[in-house]
PDB file of N, CA and C in Angstrom:
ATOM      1  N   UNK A   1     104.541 215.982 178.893  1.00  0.00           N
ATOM      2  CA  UNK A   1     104.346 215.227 180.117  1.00  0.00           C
ATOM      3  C   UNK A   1     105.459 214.189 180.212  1.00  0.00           C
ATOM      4  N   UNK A   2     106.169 213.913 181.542  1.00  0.00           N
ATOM      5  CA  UNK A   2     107.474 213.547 181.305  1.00  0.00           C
ATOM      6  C   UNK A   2     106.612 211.551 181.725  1.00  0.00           C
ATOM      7  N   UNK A   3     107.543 210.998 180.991  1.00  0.00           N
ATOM      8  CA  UNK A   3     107.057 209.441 180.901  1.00  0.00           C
ATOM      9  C   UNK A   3     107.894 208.853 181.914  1.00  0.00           C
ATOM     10  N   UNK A   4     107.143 207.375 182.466  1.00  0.00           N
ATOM     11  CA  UNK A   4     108.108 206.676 183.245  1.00  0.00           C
ATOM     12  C   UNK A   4     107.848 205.194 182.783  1.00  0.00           C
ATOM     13  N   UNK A   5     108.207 203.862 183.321  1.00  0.00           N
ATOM     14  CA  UNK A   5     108.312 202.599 182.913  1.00  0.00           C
ATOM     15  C   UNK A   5     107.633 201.841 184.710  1.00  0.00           C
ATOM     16  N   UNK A   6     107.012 201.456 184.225  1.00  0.00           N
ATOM     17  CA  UNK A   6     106.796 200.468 185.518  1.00  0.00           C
ATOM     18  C   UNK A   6     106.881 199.168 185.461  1.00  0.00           C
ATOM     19  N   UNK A   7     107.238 198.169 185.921  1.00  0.00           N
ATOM     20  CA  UNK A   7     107.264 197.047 185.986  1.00  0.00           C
ATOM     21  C   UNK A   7     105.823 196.682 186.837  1.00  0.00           C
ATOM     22  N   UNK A   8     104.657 195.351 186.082  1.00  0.00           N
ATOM     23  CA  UNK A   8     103.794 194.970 187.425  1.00  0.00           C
ATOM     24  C   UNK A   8     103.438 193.871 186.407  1.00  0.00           C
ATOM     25  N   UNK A   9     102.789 192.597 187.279  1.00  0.00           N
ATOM     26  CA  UNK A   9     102.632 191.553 187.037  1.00  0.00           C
ATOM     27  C   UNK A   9     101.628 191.149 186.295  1.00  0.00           C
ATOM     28  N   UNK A  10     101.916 189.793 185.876  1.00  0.00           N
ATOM     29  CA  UNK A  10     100.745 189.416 184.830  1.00  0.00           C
ATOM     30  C   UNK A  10      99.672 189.915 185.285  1.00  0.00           C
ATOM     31  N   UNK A  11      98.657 189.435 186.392  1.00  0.00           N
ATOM     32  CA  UNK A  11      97.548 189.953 187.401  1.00  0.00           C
ATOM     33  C   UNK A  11      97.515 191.333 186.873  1.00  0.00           C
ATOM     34  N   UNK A  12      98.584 192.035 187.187  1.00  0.00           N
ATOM     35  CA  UNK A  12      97.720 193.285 187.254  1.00  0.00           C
ATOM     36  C   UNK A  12      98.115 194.198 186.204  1.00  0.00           C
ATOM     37  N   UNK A  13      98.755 193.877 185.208  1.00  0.00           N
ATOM     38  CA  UNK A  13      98.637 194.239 184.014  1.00  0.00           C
ATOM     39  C   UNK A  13      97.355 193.996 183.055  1.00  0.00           C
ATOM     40  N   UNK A  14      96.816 192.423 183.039  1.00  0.00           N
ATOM     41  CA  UNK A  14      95.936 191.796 182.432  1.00  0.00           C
ATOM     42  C   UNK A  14      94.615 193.009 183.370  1.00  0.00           C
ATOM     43  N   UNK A  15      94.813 192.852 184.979  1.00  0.00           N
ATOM     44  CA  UNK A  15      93.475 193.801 185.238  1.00  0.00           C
ATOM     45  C   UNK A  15      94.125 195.643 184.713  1.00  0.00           C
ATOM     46  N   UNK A  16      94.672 195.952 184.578  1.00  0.00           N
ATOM     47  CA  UNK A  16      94.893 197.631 184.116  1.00  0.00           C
ATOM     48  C   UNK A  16      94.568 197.499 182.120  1.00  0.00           C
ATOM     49  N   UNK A  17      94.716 196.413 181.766  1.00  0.00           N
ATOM     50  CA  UNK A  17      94.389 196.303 180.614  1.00  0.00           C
ATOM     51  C   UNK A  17      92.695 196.400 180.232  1.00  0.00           C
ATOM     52  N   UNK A  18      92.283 195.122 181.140  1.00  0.00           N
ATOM     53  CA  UNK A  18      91.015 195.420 181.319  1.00  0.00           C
ATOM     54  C   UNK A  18      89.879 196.501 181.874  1.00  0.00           C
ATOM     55  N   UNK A  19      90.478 197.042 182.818  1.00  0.00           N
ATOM     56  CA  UNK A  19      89.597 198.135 183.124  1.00  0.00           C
ATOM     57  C   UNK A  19      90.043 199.674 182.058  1.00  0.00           C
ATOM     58  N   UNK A  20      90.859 199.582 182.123  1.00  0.00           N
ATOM     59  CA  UNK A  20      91.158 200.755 180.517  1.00  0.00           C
ATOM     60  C   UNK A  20      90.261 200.569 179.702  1.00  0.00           C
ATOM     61  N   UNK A  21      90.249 199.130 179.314  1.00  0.00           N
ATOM     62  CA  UNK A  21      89.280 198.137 177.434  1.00  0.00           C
ATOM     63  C   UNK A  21      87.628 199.340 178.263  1.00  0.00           C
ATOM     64  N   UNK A  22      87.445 198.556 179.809  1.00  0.00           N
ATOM     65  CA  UNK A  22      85.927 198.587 179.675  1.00  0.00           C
ATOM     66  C   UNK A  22      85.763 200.445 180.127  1.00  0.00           C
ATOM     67  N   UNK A  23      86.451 201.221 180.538  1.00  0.00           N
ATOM     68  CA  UNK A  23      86.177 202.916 180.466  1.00  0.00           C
ATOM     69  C   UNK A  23      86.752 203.002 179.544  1.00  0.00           C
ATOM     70  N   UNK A  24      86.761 202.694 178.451  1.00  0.00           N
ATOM     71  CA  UNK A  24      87.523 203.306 177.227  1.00  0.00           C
ATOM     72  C   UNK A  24      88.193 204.143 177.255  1.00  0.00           C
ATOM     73  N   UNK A  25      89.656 204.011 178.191  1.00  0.00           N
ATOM     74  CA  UNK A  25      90.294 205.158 178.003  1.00  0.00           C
ATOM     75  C   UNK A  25      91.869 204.602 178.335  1.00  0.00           C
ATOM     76  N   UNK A  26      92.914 205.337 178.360  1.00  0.00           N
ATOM     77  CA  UNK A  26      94.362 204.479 177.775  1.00  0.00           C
ATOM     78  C   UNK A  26      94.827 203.851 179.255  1.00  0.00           C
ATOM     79  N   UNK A  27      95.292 202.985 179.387  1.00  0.00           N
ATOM     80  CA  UNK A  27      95.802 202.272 180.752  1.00  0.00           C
ATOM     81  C   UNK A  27      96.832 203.567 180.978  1.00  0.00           C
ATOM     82  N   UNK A  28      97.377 204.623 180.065  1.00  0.00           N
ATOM     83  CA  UNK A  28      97.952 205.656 181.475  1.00  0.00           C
ATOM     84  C   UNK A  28      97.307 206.289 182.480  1.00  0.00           C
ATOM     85  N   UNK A  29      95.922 206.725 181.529  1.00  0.00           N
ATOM     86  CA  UNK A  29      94.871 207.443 182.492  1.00  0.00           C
ATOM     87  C   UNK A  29      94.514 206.392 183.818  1.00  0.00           C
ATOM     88  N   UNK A  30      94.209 205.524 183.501  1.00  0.00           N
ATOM     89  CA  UNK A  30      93.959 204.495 184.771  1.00  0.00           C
ATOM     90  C   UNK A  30      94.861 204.809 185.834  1.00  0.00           C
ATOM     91  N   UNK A  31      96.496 204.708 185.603  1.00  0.00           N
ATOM     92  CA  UNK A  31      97.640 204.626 186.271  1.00  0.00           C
ATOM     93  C   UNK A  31      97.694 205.753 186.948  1.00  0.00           C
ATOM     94  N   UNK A  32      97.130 207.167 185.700  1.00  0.00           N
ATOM     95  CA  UNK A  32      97.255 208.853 186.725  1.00  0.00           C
ATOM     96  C   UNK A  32      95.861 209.088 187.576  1.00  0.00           C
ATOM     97  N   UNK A  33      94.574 208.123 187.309  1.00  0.00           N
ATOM     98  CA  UNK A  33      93.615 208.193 188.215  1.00  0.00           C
ATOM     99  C   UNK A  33      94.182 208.209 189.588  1.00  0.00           C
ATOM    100  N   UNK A  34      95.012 206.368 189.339  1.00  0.00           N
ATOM    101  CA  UNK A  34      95.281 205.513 190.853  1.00  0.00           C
ATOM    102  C   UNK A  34      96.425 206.640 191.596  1.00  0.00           C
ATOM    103  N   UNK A  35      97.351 207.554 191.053  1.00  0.00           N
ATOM    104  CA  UNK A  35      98.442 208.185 191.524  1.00  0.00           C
ATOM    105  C   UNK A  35      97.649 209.044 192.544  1.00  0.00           C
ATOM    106  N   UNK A  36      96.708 209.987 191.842  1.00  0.00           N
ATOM    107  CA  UNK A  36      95.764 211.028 192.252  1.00  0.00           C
ATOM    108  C   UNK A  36      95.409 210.603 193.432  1.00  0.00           C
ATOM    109  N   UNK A  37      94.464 209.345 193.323  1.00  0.00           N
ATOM    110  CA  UNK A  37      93.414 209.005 194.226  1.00  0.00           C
ATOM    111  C   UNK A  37      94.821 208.732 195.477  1.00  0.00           C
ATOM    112  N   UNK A  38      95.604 207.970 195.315  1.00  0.00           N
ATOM    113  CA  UNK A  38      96.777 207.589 196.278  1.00  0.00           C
ATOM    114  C   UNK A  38      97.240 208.928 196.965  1.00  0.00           C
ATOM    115  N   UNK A  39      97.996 209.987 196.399  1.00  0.00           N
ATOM    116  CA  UNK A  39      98.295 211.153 196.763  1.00  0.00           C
ATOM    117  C   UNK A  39      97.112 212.070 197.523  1.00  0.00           C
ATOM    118  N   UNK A  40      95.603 211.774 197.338  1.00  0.00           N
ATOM    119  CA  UNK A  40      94.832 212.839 198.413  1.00  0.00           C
ATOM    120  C   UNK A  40      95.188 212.001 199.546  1.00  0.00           C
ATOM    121  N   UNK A  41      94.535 210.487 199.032  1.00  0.00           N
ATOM    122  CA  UNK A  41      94.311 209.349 200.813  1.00  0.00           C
ATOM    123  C   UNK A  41      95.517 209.297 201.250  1.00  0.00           C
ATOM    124  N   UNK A  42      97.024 209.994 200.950  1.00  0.00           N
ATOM    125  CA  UNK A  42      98.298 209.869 201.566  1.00  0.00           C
ATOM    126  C   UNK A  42      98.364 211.464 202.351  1.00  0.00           C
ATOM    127  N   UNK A  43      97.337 212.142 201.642  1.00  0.00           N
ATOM    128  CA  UNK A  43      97.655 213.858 202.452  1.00  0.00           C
ATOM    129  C   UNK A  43      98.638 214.758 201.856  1.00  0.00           C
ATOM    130  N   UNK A  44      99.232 214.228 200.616  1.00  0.00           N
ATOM    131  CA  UNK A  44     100.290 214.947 200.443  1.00  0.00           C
ATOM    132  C   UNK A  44      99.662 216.089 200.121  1.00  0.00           C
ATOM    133  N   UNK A  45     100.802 217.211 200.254  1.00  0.00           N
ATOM    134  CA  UNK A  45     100.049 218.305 199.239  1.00  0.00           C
ATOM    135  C   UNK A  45     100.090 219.001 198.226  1.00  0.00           C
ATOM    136  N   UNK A  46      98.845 219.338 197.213  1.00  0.00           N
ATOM    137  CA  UNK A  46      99.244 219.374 195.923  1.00  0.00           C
ATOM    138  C   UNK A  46      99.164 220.675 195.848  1.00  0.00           C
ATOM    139  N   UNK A  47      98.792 221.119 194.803  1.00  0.00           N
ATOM    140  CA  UNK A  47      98.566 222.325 194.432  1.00  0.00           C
ATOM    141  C   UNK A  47      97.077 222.851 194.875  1.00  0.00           C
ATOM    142  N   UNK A  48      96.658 223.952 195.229  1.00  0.00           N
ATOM    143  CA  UNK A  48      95.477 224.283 195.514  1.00  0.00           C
ATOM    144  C   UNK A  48      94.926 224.517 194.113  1.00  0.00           C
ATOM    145  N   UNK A  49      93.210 224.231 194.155  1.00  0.00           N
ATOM    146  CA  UNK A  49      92.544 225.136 193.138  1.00  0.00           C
ATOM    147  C   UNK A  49      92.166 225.917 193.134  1.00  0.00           C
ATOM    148  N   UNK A  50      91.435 226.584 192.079  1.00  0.00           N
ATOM    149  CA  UNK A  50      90.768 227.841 192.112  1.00  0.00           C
ATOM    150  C   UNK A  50      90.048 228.184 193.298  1.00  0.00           C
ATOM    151  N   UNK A  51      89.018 226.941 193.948  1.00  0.00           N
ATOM    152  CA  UNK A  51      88.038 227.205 194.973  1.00  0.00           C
ATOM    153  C   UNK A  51      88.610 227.728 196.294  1.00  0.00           C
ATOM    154  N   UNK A  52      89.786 226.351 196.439  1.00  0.00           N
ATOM    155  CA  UNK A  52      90.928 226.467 197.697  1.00  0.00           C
ATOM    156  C   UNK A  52      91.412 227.770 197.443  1.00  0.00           C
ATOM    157  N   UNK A  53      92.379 228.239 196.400  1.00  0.00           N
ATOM    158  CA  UNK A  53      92.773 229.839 196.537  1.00  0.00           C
ATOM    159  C   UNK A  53      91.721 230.952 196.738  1.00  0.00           C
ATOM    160  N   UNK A  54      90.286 230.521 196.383  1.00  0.00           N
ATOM    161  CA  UNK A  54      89.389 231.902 196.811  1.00  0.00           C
ATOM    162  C   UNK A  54      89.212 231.498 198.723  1.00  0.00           C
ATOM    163  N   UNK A  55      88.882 230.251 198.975  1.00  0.00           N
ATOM    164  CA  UNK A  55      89.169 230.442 200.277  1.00  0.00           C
ATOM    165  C   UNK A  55      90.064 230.936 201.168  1.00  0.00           C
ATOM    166  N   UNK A  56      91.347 230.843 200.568  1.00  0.00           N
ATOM    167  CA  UNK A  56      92.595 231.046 201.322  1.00  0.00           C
ATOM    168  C   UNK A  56      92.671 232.416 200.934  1.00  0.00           C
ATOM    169  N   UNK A  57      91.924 233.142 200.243  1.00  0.00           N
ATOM    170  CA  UNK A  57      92.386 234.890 200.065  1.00  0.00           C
ATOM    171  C   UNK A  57      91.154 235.531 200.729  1.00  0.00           C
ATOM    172  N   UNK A  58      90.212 235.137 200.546  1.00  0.00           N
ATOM    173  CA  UNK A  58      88.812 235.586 201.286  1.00  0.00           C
ATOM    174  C   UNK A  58      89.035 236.458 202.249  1.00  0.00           C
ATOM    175  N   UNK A  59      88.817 237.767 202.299  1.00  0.00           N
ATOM    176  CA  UNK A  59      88.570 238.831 203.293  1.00  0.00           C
ATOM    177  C   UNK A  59      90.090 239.347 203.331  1.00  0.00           C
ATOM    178  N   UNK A  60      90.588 239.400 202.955  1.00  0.00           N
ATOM    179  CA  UNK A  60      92.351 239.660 202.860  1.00  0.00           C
ATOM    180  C   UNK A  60      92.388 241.823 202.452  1.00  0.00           C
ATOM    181  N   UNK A  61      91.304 241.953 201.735  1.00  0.00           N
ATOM    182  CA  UNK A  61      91.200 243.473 201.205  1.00  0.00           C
ATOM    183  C   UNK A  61      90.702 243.839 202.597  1.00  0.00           C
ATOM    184  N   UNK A  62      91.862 245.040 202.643  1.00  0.00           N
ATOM    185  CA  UNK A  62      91.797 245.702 204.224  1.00  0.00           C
ATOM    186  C   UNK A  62      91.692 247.081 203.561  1.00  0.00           C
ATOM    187  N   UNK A  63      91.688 247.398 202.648  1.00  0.00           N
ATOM    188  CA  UNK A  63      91.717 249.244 202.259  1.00  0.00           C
ATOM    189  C   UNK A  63      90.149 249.571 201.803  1.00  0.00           C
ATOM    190  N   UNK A  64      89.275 249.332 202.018  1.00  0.00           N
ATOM    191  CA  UNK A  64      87.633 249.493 201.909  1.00  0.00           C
ATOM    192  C   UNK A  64      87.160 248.990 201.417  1.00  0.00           C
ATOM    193  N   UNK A  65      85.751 249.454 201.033  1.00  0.00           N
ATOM    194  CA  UNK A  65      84.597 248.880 199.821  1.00  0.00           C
ATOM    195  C   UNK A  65      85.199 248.754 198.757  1.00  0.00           C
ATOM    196  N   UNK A  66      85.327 247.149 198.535  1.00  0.00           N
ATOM    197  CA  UNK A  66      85.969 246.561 197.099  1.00  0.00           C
ATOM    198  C   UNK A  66      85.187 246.890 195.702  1.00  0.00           C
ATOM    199  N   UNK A  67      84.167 247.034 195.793  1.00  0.00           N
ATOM    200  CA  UNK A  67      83.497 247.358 194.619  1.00  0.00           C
ATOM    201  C   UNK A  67      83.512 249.223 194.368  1.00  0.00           C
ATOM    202  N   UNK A  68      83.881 249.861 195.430  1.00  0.00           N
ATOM    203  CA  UNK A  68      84.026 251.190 195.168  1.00  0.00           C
ATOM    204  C   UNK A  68      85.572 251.392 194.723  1.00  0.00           C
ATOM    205  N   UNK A  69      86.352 250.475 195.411  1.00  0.00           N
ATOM    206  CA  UNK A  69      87.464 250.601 194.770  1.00  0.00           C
ATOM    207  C   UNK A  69      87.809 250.219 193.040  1.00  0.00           C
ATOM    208  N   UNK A  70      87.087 249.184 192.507  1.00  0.00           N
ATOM    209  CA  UNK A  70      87.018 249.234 191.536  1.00  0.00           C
ATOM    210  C   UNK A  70      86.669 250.177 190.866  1.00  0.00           C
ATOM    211  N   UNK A  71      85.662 250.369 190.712  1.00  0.00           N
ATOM    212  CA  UNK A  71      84.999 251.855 190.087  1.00  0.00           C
ATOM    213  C   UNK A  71      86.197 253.168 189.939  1.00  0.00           C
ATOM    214  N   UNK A  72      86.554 253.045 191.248  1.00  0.00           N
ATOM    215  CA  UNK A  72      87.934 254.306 190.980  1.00  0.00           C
ATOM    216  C   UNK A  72      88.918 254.357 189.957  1.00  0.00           C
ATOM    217  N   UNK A  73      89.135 252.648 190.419  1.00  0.00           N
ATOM    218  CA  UNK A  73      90.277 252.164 189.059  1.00  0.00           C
ATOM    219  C   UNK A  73      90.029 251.928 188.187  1.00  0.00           C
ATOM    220  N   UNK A  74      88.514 251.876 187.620  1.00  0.00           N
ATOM    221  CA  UNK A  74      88.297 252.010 186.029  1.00  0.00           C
ATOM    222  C   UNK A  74      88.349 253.102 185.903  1.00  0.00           C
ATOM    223  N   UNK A  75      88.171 254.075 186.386  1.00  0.00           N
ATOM    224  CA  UNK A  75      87.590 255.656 185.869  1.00  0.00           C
ATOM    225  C   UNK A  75      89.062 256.087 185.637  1.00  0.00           C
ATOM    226  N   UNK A  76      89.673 255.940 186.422  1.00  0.00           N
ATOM    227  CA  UNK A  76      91.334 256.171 186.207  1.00  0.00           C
ATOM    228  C   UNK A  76      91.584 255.786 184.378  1.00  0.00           C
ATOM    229  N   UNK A  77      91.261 254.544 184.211  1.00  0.00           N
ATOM    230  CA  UNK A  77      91.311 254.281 182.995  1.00  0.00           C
ATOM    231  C   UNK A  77      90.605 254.973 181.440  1.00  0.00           C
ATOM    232  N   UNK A  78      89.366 255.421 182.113  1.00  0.00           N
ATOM    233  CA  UNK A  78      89.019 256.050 180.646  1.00  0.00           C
ATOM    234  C   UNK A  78      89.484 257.052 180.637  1.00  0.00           C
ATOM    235  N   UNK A  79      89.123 257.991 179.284  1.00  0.00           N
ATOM    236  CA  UNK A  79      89.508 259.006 178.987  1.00  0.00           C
ATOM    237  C   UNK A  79      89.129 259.990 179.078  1.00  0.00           C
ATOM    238  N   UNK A  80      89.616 261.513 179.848  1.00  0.00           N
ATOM    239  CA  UNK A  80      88.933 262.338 180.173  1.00  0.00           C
ATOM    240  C   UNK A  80      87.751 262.884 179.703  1.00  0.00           C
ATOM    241  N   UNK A  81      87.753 262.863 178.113  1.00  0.00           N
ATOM    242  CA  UNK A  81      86.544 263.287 177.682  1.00  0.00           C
ATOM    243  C   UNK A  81      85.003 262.174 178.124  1.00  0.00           C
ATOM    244  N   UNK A  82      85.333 260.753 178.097  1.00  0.00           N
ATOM    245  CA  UNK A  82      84.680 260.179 178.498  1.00  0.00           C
ATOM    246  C   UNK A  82      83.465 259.827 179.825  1.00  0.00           C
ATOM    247  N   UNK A  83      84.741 260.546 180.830  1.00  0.00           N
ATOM    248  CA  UNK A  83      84.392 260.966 182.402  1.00  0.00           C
ATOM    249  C   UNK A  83      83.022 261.864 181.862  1.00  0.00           C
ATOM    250  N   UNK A  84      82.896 263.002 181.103  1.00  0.00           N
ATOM    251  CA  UNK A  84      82.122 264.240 181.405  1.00  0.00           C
ATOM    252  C   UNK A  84      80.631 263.756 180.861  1.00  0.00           C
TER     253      UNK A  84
END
């Protein structure tokens, strides 16, 4: 994870110190919370997730019944003696 340096003031060092102490967790995490939370309420855009990519592919199979198509393409896979 590539590092950076920030400069910020007594105030708000003393508060990023403190709220790290009381969630027990390192004043970077605090810093990549505030980036996160900044970057949705700015709109930028990030990467989609898993949920967003099943939405954005949803109904996209135009060549038939997806579950019959599977079935084809396993059977393709076993071995003839297996088929009988």
């Amino acid at each position: 994870m590539p590092r950076t340096i920030i400069s910020l003031s007594e105030s708000e060092k003393l508060w990023l110190t403190q709220k790290a102490r009381a969630e027990q967790v390192p004043m970077t995490e605090i810093v990549r919370r505030a980036l996160a939370l900044y970057r949705r309420e700015a709109h930028e855009p990030q990467e989609p997730g898993f949920e967003d990519l099943l939405d954005l592919t949803r109904g996209l199979w135009r060549k038939g019944e997806g579950l019959a198509y599977q079935r084809q393409i396993r059977d393709e896979w076993e071995p003839e003696a297996e088929r009988r």
